[in-house]
Protein backbone atom coordinates (compact mmCIF):
# COMPACT_ATOMS: atom_id res chain seq x y z
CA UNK A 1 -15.16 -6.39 -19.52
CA UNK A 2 -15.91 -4.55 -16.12
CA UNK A 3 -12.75 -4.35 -13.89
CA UNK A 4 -13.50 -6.56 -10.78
CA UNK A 5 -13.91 -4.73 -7.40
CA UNK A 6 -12.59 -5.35 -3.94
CA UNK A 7 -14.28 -5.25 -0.66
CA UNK A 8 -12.25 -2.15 1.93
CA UNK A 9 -12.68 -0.64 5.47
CA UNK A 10 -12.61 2.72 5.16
CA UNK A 11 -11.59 5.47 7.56
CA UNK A 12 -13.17 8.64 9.74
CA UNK A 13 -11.86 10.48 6.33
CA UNK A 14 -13.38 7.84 3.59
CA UNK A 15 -10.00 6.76 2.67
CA UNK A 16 -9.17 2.77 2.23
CA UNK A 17 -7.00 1.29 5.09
CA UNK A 18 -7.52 -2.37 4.33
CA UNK A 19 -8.76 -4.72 1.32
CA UNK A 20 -10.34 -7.92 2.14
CA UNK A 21 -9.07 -11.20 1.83
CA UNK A 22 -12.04 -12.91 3.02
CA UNK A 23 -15.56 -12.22 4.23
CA UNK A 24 -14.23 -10.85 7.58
CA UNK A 25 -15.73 -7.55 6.24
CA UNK A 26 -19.30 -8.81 7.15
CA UNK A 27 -17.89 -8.08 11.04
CA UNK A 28 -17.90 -4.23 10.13
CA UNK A 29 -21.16 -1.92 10.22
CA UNK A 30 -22.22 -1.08 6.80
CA UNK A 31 -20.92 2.11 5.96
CA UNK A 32 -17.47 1.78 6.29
CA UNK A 33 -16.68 -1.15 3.75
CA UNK A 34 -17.48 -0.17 0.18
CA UNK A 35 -16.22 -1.78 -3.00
CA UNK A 36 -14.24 -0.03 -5.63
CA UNK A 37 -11.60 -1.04 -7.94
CA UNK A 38 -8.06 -3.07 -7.07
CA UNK A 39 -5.84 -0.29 -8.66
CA UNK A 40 -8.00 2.84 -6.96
CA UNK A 41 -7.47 1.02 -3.19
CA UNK A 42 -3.85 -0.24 -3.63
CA UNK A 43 -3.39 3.45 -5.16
CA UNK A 44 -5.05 4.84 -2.17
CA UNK A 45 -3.43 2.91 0.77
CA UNK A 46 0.07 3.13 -1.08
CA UNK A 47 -0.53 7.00 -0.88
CA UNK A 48 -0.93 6.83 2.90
CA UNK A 49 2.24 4.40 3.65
CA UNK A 50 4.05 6.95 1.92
CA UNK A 51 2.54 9.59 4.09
CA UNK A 52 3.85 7.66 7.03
CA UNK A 53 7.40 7.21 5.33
CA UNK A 54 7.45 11.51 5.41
CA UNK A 55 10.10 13.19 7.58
CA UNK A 56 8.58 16.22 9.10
CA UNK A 57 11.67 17.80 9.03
CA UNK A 58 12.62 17.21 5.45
CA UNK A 59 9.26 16.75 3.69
CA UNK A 60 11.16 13.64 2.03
CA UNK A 61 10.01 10.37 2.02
CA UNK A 62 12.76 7.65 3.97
CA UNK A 63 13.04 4.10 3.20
CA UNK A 64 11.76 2.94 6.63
CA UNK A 65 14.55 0.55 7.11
CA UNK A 66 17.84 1.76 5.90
CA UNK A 67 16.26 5.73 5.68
CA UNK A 68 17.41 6.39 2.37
CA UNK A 69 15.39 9.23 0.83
CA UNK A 70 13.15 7.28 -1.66
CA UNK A 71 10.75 8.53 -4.17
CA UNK A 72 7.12 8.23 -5.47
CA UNK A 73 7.99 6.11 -8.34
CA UNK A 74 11.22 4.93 -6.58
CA UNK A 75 9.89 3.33 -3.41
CA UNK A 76 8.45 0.32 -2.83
CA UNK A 77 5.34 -0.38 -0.87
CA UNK A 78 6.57 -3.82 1.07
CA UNK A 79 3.91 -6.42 2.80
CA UNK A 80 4.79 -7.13 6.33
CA UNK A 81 3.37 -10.46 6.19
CA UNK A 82 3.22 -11.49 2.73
CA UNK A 83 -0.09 -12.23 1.10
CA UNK A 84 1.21 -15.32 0.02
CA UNK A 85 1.63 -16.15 4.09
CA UNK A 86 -1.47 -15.03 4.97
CA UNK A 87 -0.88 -10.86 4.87
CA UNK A 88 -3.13 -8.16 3.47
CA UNK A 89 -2.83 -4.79 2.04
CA UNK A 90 -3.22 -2.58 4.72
CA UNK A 91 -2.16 0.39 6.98
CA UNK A 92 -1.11 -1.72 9.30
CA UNK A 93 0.71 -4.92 7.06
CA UNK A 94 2.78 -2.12 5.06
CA UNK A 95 5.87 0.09 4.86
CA UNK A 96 7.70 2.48 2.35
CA UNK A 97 10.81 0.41 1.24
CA UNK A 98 13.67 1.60 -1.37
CA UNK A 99 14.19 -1.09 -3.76
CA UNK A 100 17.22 -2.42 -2.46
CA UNK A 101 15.60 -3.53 1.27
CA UNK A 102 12.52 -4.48 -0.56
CA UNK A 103 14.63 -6.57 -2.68
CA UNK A 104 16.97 -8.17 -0.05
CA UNK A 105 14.55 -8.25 2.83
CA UNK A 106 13.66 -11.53 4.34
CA UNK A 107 10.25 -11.79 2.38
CA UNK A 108 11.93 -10.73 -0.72
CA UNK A 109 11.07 -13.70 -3.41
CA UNK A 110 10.11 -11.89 -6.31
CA UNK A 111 11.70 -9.43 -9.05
CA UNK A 112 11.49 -5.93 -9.20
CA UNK A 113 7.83 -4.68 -9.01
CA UNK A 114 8.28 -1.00 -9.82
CA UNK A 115 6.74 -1.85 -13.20
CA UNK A 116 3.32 -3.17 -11.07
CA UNK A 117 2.59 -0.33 -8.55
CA UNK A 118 3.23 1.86 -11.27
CA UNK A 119 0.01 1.34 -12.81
CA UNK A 120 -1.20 1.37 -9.37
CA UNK A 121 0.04 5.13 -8.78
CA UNK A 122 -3.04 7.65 -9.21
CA UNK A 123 -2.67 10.36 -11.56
CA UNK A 124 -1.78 13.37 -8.69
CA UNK A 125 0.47 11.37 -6.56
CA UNK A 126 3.22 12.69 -3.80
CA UNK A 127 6.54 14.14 -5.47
């Protein structure tokens, strides 16, 4: 069965920086939304969060609300606005989290989720 794809706006470097929720992507020139897989996007944008969770002093990533130094596969990527509320994943709707603000913040109404953006990691990802 082929793995379903997802509509994203891509970026001056061909990286994803948003996956569509609706058909809002029609209001882009063609170009820079492309389809490619759920895991591959999430994997993508997670990256960059990360990348923004970096202190250029340290090279470690920080827990951007406590700034605990967090890990790869022991941070959390945490929705601003929950998709359940309305949210997307994007650049701009995410943060790096350790689990213990992810799990007590004020959107916090699930269990642990390591287990899902696990499979969501790609194969080469930050330390």
């Amino acid at each position: 069965m082929p793995t379903k794809g997802v509509r994203v706006l891509l970026n001056e470097e061909n990286r994803p920086v948003r996956i569509f929720r609706d058909r809002t992507w029609r209001d882009f020139p063609e170009g820079q939304v492309v389809e490619m897989t759920k895991a591959e996007a999430v994997g993508s944008i997670r990256e960059q969060v990360f990348d923004f969770a970096r202190n250029p002093l340290t090279g470690q990533f920080e827990c951007r609300n406590c700034g605990r130094i967090i890990t790869w596969k022991s941070g959390e990527m945490n929705e601003l606005i929950p998709k359940g509320s309305g949210g997307e994943v994007s650049l701009e709707n995410c943060e790096a989290l350790c689990n213990s603000c992810h799990q007590t913040g004020a959107n916090a109404r699930h269990s642990d989720r390591r287990w899902q953006t696990a499979k969501l990691s790609p194969t080469k990802g930050p330390a």
